[in-house]
N, C-alpha and C. Protein backbone atom coordinates (compact mmCIF):
# COMPACT_ATOMS: atom_id res chain seq x y z
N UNK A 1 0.85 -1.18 0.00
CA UNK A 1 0.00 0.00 0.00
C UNK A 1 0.89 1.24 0.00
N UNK A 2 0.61 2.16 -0.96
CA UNK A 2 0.93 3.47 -1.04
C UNK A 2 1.10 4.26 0.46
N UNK A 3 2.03 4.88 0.57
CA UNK A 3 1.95 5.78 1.67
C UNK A 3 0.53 6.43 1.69
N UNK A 4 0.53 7.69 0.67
CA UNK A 4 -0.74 8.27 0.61
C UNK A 4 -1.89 7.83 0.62
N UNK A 5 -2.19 6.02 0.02
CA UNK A 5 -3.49 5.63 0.51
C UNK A 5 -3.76 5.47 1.87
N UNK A 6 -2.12 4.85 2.60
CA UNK A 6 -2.45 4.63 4.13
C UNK A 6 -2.91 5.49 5.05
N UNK A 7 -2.30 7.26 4.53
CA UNK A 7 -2.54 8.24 5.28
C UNK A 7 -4.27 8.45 5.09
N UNK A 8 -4.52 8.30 3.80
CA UNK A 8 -5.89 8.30 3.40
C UNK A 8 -6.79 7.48 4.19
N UNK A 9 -6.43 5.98 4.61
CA UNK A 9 -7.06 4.99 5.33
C UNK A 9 -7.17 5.65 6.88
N UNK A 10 -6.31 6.36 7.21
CA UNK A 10 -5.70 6.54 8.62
C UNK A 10 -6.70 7.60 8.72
N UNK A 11 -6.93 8.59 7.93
CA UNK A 11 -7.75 10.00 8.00
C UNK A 11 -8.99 9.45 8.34
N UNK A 12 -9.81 8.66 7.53
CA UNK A 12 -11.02 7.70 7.39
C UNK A 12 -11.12 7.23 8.71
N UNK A 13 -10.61 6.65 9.48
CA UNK A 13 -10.64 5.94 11.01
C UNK A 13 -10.29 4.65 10.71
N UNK A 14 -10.03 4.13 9.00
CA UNK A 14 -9.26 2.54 9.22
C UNK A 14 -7.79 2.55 10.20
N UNK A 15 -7.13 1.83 10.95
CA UNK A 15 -6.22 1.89 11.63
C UNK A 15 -5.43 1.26 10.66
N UNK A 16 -6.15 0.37 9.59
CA UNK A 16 -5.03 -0.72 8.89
C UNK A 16 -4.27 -0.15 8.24
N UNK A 17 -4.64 1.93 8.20
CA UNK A 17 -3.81 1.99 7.05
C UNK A 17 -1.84 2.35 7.97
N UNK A 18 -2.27 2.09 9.29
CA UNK A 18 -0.91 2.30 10.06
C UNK A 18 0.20 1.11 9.67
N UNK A 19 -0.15 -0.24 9.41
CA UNK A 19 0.36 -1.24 9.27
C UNK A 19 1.66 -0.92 8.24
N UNK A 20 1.23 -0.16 6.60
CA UNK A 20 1.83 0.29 5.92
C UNK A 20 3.08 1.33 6.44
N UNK A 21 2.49 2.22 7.01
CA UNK A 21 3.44 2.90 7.82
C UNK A 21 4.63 2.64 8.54
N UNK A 22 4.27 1.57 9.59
CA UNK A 22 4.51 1.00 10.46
C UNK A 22 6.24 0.31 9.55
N UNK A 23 5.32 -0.25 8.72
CA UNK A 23 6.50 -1.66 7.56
C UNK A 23 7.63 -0.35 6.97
N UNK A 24 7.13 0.61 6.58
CA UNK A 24 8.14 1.41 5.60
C UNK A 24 8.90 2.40 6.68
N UNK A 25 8.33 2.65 8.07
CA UNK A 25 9.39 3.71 8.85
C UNK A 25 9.82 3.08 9.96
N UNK A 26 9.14 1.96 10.37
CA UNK A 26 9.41 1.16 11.55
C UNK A 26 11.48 1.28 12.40
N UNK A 27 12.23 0.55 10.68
CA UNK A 27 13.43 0.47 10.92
C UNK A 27 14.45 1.64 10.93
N UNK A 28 13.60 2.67 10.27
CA UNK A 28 14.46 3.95 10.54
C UNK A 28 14.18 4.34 12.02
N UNK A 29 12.84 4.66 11.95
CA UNK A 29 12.53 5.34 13.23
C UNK A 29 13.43 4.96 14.92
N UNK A 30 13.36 3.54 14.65
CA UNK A 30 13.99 2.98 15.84
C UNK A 30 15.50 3.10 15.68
N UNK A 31 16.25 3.40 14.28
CA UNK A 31 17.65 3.66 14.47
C UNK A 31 17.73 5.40 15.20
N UNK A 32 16.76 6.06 15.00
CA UNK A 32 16.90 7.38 14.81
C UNK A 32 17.35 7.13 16.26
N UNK A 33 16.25 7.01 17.30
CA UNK A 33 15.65 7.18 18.73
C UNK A 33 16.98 6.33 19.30
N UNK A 34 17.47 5.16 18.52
CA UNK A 34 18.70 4.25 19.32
C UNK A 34 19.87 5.06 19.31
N UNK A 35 20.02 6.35 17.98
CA UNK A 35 21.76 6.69 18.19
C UNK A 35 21.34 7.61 18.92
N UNK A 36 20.57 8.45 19.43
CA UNK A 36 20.15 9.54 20.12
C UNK A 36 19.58 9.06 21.49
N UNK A 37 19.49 7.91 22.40
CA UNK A 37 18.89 7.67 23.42
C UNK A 37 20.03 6.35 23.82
N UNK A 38 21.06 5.71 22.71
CA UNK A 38 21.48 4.36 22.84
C UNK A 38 21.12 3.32 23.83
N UNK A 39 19.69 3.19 23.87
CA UNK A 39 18.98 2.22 24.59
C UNK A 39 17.95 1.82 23.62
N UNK A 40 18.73 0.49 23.22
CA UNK A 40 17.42 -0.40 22.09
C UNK A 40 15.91 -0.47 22.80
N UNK A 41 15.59 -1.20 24.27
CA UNK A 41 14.11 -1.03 24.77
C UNK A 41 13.76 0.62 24.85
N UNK A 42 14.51 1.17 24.91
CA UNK A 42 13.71 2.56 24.58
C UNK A 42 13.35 3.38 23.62
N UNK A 43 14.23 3.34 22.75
CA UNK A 43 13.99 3.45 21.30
C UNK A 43 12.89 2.74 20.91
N UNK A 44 12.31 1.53 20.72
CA UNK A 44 11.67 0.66 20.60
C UNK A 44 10.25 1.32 21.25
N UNK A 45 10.18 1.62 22.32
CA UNK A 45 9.36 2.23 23.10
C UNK A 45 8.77 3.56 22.42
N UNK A 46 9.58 4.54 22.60
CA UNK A 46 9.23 5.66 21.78
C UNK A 46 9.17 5.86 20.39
N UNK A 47 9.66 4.68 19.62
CA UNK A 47 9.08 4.71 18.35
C UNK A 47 7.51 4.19 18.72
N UNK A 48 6.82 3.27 19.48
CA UNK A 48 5.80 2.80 19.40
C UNK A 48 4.33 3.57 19.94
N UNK A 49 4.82 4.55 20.73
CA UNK A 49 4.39 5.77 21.55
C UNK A 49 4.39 6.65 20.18
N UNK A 50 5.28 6.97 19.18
CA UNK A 50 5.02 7.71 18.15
C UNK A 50 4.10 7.17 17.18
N UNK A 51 4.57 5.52 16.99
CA UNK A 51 2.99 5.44 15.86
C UNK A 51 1.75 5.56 16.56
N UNK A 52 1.52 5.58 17.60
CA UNK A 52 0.34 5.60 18.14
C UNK A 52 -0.12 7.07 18.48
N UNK A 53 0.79 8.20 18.70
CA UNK A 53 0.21 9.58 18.75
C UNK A 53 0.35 9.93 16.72
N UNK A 54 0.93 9.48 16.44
CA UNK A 54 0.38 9.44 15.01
C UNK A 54 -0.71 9.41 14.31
N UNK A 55 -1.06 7.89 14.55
CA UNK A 55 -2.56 7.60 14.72
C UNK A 55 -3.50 8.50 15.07
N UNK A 56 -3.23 8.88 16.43
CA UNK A 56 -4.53 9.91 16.88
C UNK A 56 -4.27 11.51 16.23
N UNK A 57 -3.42 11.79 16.25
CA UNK A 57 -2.97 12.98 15.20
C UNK A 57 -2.87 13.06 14.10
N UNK A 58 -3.24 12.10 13.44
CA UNK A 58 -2.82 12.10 11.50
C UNK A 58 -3.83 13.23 11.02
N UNK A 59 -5.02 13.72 11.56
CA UNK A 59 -6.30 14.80 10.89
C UNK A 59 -5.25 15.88 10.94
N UNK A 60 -3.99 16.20 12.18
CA UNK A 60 -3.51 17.13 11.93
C UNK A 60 -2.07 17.27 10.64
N UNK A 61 -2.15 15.97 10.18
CA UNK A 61 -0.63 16.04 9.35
C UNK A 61 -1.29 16.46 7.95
N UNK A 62 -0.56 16.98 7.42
CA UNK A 62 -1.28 17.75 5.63
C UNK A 62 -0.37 16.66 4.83
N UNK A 63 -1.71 16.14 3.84
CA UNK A 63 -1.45 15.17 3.60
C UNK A 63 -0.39 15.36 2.09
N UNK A 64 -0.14 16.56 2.09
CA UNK A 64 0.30 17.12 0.55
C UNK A 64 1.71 17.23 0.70
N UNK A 65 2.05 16.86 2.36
CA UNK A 65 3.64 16.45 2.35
C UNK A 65 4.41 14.81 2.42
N UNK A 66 5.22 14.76 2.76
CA UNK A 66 5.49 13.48 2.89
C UNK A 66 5.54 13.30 4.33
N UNK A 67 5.01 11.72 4.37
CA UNK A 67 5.09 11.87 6.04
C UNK A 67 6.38 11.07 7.35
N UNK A 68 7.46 10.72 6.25
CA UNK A 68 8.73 10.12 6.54
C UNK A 68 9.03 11.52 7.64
N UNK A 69 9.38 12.48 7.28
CA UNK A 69 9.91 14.09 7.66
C UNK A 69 9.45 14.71 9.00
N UNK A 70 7.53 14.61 8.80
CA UNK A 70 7.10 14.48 9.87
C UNK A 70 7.17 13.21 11.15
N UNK A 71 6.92 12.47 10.74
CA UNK A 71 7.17 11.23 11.57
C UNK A 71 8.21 11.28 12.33
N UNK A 72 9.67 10.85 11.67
CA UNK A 72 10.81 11.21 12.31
C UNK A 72 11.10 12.10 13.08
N UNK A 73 10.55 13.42 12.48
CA UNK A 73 11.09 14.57 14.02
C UNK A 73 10.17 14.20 14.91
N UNK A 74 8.83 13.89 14.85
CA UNK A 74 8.32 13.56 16.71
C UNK A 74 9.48 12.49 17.50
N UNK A 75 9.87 11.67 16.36
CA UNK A 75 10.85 10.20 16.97
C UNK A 75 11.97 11.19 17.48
N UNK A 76 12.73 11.85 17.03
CA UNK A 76 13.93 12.94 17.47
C UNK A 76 13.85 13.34 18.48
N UNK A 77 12.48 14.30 18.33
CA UNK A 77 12.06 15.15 19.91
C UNK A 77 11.84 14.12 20.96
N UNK A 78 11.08 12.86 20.97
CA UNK A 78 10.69 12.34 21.46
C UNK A 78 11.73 11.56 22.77
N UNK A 79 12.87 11.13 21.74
CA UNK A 79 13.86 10.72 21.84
C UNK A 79 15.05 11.94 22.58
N UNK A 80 15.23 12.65 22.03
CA UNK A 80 15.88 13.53 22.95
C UNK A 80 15.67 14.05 23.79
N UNK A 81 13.99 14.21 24.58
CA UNK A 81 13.07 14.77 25.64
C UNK A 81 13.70 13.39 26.70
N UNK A 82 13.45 12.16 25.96
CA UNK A 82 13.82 11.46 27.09
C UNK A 82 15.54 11.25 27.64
N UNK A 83 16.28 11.59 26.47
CA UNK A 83 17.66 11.42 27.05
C UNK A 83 17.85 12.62 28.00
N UNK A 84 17.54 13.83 27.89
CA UNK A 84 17.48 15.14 28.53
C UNK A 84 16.89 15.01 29.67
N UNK A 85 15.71 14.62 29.68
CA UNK A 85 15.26 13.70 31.03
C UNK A 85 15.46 13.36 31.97
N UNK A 86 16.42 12.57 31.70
CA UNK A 86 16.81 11.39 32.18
C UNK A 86 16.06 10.79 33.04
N UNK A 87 14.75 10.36 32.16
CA UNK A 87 13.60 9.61 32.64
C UNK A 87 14.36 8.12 32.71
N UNK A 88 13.94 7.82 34.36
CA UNK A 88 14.77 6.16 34.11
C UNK A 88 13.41 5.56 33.45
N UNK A 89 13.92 4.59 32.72
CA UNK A 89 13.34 3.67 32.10
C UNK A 89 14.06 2.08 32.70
N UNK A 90 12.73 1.83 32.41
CA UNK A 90 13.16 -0.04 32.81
C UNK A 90 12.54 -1.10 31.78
N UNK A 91 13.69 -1.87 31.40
CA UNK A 91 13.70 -2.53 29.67
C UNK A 91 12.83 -3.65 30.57
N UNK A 92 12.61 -4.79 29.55
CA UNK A 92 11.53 -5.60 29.68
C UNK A 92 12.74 -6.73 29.37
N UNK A 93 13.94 -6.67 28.95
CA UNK A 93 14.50 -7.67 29.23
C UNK A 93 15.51 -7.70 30.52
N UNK A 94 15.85 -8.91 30.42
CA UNK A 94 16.22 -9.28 31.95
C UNK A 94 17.57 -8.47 32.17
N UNK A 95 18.60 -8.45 31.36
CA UNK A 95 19.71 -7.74 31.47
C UNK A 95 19.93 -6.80 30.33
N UNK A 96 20.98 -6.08 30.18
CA UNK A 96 20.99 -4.93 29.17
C UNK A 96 22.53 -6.04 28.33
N UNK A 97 22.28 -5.82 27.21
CA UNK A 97 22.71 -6.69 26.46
C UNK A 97 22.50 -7.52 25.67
N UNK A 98 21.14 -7.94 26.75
CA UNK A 98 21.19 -9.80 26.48
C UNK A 98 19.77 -9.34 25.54
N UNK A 99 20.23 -10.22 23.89
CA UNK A 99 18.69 -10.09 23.41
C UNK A 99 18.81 -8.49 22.41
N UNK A 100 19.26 -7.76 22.94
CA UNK A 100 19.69 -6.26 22.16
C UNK A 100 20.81 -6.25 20.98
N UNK A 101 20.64 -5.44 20.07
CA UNK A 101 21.04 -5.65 19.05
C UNK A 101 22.22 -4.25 19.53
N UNK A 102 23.60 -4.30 19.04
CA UNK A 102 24.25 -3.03 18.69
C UNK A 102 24.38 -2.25 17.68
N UNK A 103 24.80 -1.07 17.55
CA UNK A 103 24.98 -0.32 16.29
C UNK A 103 25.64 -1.06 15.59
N UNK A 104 26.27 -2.03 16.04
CA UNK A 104 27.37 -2.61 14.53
C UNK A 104 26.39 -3.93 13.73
N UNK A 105 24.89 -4.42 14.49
CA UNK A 105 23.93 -5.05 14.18
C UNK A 105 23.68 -4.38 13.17
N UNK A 106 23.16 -3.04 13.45
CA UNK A 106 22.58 -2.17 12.40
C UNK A 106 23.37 -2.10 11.04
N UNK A 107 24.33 -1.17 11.46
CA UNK A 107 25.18 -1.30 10.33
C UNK A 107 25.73 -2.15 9.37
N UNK A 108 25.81 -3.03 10.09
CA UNK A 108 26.51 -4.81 9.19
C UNK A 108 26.29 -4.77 7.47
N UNK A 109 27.81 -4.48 6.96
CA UNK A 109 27.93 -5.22 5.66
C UNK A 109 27.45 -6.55 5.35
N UNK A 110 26.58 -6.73 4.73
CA UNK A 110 26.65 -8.60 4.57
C UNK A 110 27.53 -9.02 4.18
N UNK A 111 28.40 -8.57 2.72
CA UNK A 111 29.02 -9.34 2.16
C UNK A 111 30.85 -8.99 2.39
N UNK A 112 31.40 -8.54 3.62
CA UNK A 112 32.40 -7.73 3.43
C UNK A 112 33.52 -9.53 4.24
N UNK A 113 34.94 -8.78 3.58
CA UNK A 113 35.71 -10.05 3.95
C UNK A 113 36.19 -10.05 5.57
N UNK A 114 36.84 -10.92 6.17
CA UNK A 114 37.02 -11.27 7.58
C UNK A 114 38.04 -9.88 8.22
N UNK A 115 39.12 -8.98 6.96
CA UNK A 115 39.99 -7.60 7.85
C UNK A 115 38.93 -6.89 7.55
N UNK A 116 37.48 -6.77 6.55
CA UNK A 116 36.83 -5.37 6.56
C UNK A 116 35.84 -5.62 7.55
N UNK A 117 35.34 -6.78 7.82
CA UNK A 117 34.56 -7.07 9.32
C UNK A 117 35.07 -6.04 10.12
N UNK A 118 36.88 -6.49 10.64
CA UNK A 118 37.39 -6.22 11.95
C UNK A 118 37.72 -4.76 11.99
N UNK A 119 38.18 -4.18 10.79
CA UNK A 119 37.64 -3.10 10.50
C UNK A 119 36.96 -1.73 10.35
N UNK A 120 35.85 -2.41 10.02
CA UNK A 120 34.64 -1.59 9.97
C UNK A 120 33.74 -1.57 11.25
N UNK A 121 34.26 -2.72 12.07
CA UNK A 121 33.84 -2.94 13.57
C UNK A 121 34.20 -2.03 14.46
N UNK A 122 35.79 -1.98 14.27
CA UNK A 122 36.85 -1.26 15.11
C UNK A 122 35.98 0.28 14.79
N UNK A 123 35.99 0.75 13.69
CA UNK A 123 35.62 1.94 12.91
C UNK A 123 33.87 2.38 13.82
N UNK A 124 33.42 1.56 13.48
CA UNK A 124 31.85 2.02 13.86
C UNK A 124 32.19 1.89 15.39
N UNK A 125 32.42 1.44 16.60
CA UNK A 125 32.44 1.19 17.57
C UNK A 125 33.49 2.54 18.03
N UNK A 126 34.27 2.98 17.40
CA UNK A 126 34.93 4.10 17.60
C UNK A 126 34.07 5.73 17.90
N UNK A 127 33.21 5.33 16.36
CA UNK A 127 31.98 6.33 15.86
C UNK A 127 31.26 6.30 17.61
N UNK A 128 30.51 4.98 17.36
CA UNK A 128 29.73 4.84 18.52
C UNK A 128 29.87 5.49 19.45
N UNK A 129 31.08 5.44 20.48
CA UNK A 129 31.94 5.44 21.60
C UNK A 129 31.61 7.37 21.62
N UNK A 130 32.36 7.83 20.25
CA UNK A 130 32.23 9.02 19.92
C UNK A 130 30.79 9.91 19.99
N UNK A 131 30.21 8.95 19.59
CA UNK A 131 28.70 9.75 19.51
C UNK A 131 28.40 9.76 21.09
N UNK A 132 28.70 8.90 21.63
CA UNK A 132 27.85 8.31 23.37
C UNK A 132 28.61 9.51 23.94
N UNK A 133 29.32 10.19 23.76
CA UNK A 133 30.20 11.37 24.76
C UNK A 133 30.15 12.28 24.42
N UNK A 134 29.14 12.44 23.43
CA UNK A 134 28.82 14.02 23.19
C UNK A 134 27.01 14.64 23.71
N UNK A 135 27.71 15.84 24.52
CA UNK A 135 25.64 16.04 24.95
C UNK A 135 24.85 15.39 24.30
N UNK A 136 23.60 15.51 24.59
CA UNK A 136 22.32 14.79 24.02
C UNK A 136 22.19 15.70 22.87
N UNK A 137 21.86 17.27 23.05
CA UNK A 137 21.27 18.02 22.02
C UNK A 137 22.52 18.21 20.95
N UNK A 138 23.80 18.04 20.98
CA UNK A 138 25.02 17.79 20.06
C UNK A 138 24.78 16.59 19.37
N UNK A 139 24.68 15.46 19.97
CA UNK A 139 24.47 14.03 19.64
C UNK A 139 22.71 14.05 18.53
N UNK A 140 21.75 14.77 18.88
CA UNK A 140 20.51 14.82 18.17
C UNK A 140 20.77 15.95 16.77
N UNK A 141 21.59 16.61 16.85
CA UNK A 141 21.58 17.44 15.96
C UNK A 141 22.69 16.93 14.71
N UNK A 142 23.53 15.84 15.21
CA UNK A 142 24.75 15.28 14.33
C UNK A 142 23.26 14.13 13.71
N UNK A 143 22.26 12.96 14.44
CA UNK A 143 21.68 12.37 14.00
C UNK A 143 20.95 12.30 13.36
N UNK A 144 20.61 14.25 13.36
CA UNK A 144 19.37 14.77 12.39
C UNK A 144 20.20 14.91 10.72
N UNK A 145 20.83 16.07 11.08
CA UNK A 145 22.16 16.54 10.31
C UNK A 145 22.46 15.31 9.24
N UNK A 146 23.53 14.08 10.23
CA UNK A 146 24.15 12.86 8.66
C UNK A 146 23.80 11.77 8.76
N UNK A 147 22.56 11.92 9.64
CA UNK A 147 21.77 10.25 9.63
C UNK A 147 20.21 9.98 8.54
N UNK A 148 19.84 11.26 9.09
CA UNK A 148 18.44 11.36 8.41
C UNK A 148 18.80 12.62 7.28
N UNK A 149 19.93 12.80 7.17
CA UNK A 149 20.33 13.96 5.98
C UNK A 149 19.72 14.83 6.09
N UNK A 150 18.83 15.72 6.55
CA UNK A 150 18.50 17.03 6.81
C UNK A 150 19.79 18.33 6.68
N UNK A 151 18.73 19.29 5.74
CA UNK A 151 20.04 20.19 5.94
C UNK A 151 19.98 21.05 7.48
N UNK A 152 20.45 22.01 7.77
CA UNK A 152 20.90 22.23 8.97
C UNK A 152 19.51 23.36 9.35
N UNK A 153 18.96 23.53 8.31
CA UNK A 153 17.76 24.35 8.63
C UNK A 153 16.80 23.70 9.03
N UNK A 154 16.63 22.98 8.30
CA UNK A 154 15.62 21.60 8.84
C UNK A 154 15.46 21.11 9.97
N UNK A 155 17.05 21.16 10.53
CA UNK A 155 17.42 20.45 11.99
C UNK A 155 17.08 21.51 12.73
N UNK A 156 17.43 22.61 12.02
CA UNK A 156 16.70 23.65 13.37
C UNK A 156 15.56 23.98 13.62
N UNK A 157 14.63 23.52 12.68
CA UNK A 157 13.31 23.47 13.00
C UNK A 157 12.73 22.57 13.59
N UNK A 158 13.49 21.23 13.19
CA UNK A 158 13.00 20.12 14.09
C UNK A 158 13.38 20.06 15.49
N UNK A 159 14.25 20.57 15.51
CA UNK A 159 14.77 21.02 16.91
C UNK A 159 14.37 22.02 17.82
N UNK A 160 13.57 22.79 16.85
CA UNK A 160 13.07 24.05 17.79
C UNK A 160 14.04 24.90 18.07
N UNK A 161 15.13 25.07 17.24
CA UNK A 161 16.56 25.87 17.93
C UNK A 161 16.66 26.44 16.52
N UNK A 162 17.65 28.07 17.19
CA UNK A 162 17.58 29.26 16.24
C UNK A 162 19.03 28.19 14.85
N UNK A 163 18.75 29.46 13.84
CA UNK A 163 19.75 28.15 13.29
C UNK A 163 21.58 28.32 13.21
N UNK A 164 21.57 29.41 14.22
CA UNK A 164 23.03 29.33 15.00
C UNK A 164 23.48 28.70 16.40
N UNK A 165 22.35 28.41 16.49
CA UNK A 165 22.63 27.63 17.98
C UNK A 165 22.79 25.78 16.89
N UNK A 166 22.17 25.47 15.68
CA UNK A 166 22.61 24.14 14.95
C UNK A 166 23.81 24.44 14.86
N UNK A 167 24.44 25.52 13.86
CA UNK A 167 25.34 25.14 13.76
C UNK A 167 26.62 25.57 14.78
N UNK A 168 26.09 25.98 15.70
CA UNK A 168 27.40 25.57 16.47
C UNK A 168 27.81 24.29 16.90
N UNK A 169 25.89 23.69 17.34
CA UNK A 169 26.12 22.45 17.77
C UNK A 169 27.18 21.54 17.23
N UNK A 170 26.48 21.51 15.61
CA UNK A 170 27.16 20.65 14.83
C UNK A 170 29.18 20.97 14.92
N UNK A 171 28.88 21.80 14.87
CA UNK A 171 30.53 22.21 14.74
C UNK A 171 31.35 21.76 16.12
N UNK A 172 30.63 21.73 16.88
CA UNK A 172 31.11 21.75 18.43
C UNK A 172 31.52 20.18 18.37
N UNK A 173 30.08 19.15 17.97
CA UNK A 173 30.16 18.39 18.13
C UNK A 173 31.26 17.22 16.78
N UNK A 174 31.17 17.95 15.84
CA UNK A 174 32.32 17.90 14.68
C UNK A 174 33.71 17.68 15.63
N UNK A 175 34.33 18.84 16.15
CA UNK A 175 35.94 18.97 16.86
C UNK A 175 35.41 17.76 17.69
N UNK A 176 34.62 17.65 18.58
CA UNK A 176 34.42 16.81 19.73
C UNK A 176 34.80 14.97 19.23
N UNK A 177 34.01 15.19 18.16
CA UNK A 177 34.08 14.08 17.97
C UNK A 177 35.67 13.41 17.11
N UNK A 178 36.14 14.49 16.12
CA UNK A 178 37.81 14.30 15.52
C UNK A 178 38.70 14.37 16.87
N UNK A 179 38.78 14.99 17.90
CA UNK A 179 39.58 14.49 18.73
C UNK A 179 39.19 13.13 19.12
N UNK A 180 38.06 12.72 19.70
CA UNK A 180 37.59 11.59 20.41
C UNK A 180 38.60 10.31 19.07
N UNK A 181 37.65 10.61 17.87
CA UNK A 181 38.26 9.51 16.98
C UNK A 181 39.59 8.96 16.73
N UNK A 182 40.26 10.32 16.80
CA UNK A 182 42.01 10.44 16.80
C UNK A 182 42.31 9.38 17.85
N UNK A 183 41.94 9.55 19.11
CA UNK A 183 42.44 9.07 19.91
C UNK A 183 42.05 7.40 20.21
N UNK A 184 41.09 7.39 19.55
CA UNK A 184 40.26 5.93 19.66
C UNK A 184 41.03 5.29 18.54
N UNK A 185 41.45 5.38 17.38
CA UNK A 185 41.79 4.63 16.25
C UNK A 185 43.09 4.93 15.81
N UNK A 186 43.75 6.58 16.39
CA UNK A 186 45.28 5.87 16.12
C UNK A 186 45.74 6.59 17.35
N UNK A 187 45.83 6.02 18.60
CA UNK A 187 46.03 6.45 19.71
C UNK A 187 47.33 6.98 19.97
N UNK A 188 47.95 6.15 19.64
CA UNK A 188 49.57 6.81 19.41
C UNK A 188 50.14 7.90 18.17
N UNK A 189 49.06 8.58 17.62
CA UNK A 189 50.25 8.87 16.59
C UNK A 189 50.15 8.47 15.07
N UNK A 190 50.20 6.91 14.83
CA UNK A 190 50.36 6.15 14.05
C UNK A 190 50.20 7.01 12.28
N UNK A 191 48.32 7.86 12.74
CA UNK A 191 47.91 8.18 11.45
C UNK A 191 49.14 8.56 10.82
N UNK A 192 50.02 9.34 11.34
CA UNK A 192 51.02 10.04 10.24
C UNK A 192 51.89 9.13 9.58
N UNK A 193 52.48 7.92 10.16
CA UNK A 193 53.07 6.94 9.34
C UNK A 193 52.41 6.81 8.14
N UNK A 194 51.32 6.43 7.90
CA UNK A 194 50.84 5.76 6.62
C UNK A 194 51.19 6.50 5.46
């Protein structure tokens, strides 16, 4: 089903037309809320809290846009209200780990050989590490910015922030993160050998 018929179904009071929705933003939405909250049961959570104020809000979405754009920034805000929060949450599985997928789940090459595995592991887990140590609203504005590609105006609207307070973020969180990396992947030095 067409996006636009589902929104169409959804306007009507069918719920089935969420299902469609659900299938085509499901896997973004929950990456968005995971690099910006890095808690898979919560992400998970507040993506599901979003299709459902969706649902009851779709009379207010205009149906003459796309609704990937909208969707996602409630998942953003949603997601960064709770890291800012710091609403404890309590996962539904027994330990943190066990059963949870990591960013390098997400990311996974299928077809890459056994050094671009170790690699691209080392590499994303660096990223990771990098992203987890930068504020929340630095960390939401890099996820808006080169995850969901928004240009920086965009982010500042989804953000509710003027659009010099983005780009400082971004910039802030840019240096923040090239030192962090430097030091994570060639700790000694090394880069300049090559």
């Amino acid at each position: 089903m067409k996006e636009q018929k589902a929104i169409e179904k959804l306007k009507a009071g069918d719920i089935g037309g969420l299902k469609a929705l659900v299938r085509q933003y499901q896997v973004q939405a929950v990456r968005t809320a995971y690099l910006i909250t890095r808690d898979r049961a919560r992400a998970e959570d507040i993506v599901q809290a979003a299709f459902i104020r969706a649902y009851e809000r779709i009379d207010q979405f205009d149906s003459g846009r796309p609704f990937g754009p909208w969707f996602l920034r409630s998942v953003a805000n949603d997601a960064l209200k709770a890291v800012t929060r710091g609403k404890a949450h309590l996962s539904l599985e027994a330990e943190r780990g066990r059963g949870e997928a990591t960013l390098a789940d997400f990311l996974a090459d299928l077809d890459p050989g056994p050094e671009e595995i170790v690699e691209a592991a080392e590499a994303r887990q660096a990223v990771w590490d990098a992203l987890g140590e930068l504020p929340p609203e630095q960390r939401a504005a890099i996820v808006l910015y080169y995850y969901l590609d928004l240009s920086v105006a965009e982010t500042a609207t989804r953000l509710s922030c003027p659009l010099g307070t983005i780009k400082w973020r971004l910039h802030a969180a840019r240096e923040r993160m090239r030192r962090l990396l430097r030091s994570k992947l060639w700790p000694t030095g090394s880069e300049s050998e090559c």
